[in-house]
C-alpha atoms as a PDB file:
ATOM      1  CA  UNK A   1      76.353 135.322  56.427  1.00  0.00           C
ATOM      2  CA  UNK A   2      79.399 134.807  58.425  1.00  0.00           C
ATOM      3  CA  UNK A   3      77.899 134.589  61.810  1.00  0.00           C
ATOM      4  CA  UNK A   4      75.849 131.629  60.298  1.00  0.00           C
ATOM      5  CA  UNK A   5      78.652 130.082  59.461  1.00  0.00           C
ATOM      6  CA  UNK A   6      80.603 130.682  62.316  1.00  0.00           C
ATOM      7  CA  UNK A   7      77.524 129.118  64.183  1.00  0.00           C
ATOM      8  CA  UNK A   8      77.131 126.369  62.098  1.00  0.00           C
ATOM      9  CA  UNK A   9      81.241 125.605  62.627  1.00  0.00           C
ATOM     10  CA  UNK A  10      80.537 125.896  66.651  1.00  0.00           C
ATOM     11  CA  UNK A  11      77.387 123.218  66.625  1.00  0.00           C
ATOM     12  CA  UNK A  12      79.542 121.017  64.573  1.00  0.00           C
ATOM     13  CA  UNK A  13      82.229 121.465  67.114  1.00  0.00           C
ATOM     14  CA  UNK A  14      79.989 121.178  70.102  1.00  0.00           C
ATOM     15  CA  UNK A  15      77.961 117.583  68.960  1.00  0.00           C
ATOM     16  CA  UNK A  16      81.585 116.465  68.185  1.00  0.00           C
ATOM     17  CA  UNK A  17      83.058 117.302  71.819  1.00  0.00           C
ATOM     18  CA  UNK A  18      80.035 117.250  74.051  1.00  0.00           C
ATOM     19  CA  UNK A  19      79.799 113.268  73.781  1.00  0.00           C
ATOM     20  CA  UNK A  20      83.464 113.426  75.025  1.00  0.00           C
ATOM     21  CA  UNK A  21      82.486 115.282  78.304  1.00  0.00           C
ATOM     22  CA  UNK A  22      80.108 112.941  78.730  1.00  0.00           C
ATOM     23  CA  UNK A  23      82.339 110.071  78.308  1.00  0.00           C
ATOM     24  CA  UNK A  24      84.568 110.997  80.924  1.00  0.00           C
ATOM     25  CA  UNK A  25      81.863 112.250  83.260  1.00  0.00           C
ATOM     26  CA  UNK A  26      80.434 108.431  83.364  1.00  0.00           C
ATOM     27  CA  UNK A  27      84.130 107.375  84.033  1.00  0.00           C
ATOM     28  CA  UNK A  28      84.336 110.065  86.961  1.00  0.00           C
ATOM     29  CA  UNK A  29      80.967 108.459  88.238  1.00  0.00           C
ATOM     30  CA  UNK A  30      82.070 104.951  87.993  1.00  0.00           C
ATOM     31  CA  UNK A  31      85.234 105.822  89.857  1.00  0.00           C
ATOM     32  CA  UNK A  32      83.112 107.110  92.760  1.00  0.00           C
ATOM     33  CA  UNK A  33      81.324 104.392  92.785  1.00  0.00           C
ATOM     34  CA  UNK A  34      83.925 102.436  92.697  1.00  0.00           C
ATOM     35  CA  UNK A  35      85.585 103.694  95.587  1.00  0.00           C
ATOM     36  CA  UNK A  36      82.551 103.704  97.750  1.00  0.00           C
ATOM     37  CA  UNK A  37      82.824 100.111  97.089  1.00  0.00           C
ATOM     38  CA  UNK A  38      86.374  99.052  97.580  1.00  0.00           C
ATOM     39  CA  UNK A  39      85.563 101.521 101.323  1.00  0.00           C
ATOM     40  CA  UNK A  40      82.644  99.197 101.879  1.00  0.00           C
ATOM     41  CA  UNK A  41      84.232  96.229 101.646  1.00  0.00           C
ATOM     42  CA  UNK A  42      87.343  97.172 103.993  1.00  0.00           C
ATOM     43  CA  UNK A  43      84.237  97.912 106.322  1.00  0.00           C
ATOM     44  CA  UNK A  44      83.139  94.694 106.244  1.00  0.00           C
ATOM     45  CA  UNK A  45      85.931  92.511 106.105  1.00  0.00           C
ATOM     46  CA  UNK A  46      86.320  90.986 109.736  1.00  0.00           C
ATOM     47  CA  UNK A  47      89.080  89.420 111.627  1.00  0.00           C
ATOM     48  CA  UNK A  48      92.566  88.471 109.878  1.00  0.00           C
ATOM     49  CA  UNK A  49      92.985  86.159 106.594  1.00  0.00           C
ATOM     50  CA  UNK A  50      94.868  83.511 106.204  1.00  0.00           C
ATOM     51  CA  UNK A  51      95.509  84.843 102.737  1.00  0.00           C
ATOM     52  CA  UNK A  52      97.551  87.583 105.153  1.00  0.00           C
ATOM     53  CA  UNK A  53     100.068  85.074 106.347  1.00  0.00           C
ATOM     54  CA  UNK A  54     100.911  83.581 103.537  1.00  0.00           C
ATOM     55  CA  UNK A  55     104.094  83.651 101.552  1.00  0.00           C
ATOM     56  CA  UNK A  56     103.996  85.783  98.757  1.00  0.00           C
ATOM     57  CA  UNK A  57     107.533  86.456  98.479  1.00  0.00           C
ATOM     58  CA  UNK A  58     109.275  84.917  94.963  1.00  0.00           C
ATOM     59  CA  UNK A  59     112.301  82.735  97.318  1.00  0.00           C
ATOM     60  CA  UNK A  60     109.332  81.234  99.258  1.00  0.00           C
ATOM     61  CA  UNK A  61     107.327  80.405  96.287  1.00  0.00           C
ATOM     62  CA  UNK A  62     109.464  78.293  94.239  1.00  0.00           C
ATOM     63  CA  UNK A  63     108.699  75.363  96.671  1.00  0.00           C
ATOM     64  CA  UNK A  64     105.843  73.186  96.146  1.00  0.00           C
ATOM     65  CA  UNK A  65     104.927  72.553  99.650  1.00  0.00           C
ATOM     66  CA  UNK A  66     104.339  76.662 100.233  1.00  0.00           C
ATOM     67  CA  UNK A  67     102.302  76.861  97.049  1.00  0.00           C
ATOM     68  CA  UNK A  68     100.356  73.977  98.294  1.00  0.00           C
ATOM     69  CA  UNK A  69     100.559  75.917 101.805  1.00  0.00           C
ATOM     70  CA  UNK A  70      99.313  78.734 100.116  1.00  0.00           C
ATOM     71  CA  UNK A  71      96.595  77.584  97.430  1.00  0.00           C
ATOM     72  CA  UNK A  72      94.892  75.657 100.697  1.00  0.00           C
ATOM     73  CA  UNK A  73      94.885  78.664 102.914  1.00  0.00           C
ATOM     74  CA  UNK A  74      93.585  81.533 100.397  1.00  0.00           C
ATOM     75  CA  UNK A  75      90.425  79.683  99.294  1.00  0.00           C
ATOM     76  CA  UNK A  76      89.178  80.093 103.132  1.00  0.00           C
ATOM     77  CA  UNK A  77      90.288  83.935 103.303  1.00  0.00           C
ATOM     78  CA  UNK A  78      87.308  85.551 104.430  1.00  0.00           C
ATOM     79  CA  UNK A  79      84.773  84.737 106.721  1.00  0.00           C
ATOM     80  CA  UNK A  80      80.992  85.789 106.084  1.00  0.00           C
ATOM     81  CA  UNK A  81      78.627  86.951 108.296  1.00  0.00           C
ATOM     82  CA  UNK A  82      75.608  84.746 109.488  1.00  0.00           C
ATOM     83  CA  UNK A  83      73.316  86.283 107.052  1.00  0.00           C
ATOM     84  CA  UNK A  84      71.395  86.779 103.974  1.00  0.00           C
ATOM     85  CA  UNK A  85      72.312  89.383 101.239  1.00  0.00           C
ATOM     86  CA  UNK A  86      70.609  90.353  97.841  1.00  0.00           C
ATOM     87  CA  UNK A  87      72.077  92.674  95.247  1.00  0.00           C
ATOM     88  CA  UNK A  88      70.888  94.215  92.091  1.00  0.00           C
ATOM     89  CA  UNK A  89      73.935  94.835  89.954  1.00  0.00           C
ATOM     90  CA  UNK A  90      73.000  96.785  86.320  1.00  0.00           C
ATOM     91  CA  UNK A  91      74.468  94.447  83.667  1.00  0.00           C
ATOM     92  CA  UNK A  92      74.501  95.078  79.592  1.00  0.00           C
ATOM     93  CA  UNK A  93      71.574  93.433  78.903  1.00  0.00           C
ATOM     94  CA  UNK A  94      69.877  94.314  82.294  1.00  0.00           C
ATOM     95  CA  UNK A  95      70.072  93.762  85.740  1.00  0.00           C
ATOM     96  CA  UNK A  96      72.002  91.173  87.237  1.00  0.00           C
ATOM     97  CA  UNK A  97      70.548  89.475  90.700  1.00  0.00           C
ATOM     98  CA  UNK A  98      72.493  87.752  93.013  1.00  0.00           C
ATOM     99  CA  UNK A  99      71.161  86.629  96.592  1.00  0.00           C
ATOM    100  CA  UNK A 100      73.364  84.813  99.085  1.00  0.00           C
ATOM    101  CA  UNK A 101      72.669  83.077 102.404  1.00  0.00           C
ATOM    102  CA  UNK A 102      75.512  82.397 105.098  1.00  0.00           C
ATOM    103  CA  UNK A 103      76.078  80.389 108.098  1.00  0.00           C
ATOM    104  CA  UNK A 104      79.187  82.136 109.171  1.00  0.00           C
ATOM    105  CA  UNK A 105      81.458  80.202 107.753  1.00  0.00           C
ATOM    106  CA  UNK A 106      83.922  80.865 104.471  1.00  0.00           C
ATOM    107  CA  UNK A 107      81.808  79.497 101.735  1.00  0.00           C
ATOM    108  CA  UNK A 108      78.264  80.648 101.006  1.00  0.00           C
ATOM    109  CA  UNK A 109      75.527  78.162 102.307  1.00  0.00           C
ATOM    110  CA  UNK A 110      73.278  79.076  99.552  1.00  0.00           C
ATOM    111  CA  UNK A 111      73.739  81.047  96.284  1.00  0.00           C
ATOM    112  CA  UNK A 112      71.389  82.081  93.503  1.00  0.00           C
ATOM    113  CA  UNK A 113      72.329  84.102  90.192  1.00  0.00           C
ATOM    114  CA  UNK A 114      69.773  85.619  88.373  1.00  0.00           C
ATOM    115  CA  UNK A 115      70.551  87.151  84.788  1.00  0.00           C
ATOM    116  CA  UNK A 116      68.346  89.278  82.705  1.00  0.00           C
ATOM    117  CA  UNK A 117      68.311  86.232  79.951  1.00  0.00           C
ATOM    118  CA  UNK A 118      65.922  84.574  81.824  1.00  0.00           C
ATOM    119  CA  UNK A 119      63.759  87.228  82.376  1.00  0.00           C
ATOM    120  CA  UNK A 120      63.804  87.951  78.994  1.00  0.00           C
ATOM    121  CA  UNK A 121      62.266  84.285  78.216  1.00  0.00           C
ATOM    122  CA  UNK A 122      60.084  84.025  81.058  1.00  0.00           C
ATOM    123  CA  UNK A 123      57.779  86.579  79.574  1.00  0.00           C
ATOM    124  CA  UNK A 124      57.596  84.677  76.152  1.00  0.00           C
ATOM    125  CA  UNK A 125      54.653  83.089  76.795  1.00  0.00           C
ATOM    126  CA  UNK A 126      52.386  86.303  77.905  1.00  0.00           C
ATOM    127  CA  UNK A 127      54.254  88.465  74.946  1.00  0.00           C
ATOM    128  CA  UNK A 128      53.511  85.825  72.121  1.00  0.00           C
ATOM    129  CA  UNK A 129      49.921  84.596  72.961  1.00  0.00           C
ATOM    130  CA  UNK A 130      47.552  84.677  70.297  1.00  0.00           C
ATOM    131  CA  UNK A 131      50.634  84.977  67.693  1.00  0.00           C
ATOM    132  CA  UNK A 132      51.932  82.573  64.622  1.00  0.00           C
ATOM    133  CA  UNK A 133      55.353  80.488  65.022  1.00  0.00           C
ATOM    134  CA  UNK A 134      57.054  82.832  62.407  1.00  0.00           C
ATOM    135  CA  UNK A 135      56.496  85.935  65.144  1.00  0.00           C
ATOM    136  CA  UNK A 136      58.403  83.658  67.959  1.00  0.00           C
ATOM    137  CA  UNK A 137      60.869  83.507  65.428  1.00  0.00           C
ATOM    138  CA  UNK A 138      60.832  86.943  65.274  1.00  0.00           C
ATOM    139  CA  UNK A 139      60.361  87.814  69.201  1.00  0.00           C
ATOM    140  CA  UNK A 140      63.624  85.590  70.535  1.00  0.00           C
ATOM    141  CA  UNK A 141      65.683  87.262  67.611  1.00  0.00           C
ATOM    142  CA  UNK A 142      64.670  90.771  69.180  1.00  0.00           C
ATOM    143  CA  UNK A 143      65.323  90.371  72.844  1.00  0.00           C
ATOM    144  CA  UNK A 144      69.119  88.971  72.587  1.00  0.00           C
ATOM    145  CA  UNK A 145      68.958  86.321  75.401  1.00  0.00           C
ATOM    146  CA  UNK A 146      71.932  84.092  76.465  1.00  0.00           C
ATOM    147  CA  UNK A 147      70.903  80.649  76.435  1.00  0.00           C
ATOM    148  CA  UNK A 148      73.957  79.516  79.067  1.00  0.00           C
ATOM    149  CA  UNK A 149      72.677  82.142  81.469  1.00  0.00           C
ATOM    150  CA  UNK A 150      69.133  80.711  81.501  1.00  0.00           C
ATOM    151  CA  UNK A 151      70.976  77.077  81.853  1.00  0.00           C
ATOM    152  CA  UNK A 152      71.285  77.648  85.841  1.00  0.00           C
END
């Protein structure tokens, strides 16, 4: 009868501490990746930045002409590559897309955002078909979309 008990007492300890470990494995992970990020993007970073030049010490600062100075010059920090990029970044309620188009210059020529709201309502129409009003009701209170993502 003991050993049952004593079993019973580890499984309880076990479902309490194994979510835990699991917890701070995903943290571990997300580190990593993390890190392989923040080395990507000192790979890709080219030539120097304005941003690098300017003042950021408090004495030089407390004049208005070097925070114009400044506020002018770190907008235009980086320069792109001439190119195109698409990423898929996993977001809460799904994946995130975000292509961008260059011409070499600071800003982006081109940039499109695509959230997992709109997604979400662009298959309303094949989902619903053949259904009553009160199930669209239903069917828009189920998939939790953002209406000011969809806006764009």
């Amino acid at each position: 009868m003991r050993t049952s008990t004593l079993k019973s007492r580890l499984a309880a300890v076990f479902r309490l501490l194994y979510p835990r470990d699991v917890k701070v494995e995903e943290l571990r992970q997300s580190l990593r990746i993390l890190e392989q990020c923040l080395t990507t993007c000192r790979k890709a970073v080219q030539g120097g930045s304005p941003a690098d030049d300017a003042a950021t010490e408090r004495a030089h600062v407390e004049h208005i002409e070097t925070l114009i100075t400044h506020f002018l010059q770190v907008p235009g920090a980086r320069v792109m590559p001439a190119q195109e990029s698409f990423q898929m970044i996993e977001a809460t309620k799904g994946i995130n897309s975000y292509y961008l188009t260059s011409d070499g210059s600071t800003m982006s020529y081109r940039t499109r955002v695509r959230t997992p709201s709109f997604a979400h309502l662009q298959q309303i129409p094949s989902a619903i078909r053949g259904s009553l009003v009160s199930d669209l009701i239903v069917y828009l209170g189920s998939i939790d979309f953002v209406m000011s993502d969809v806006d764009a």
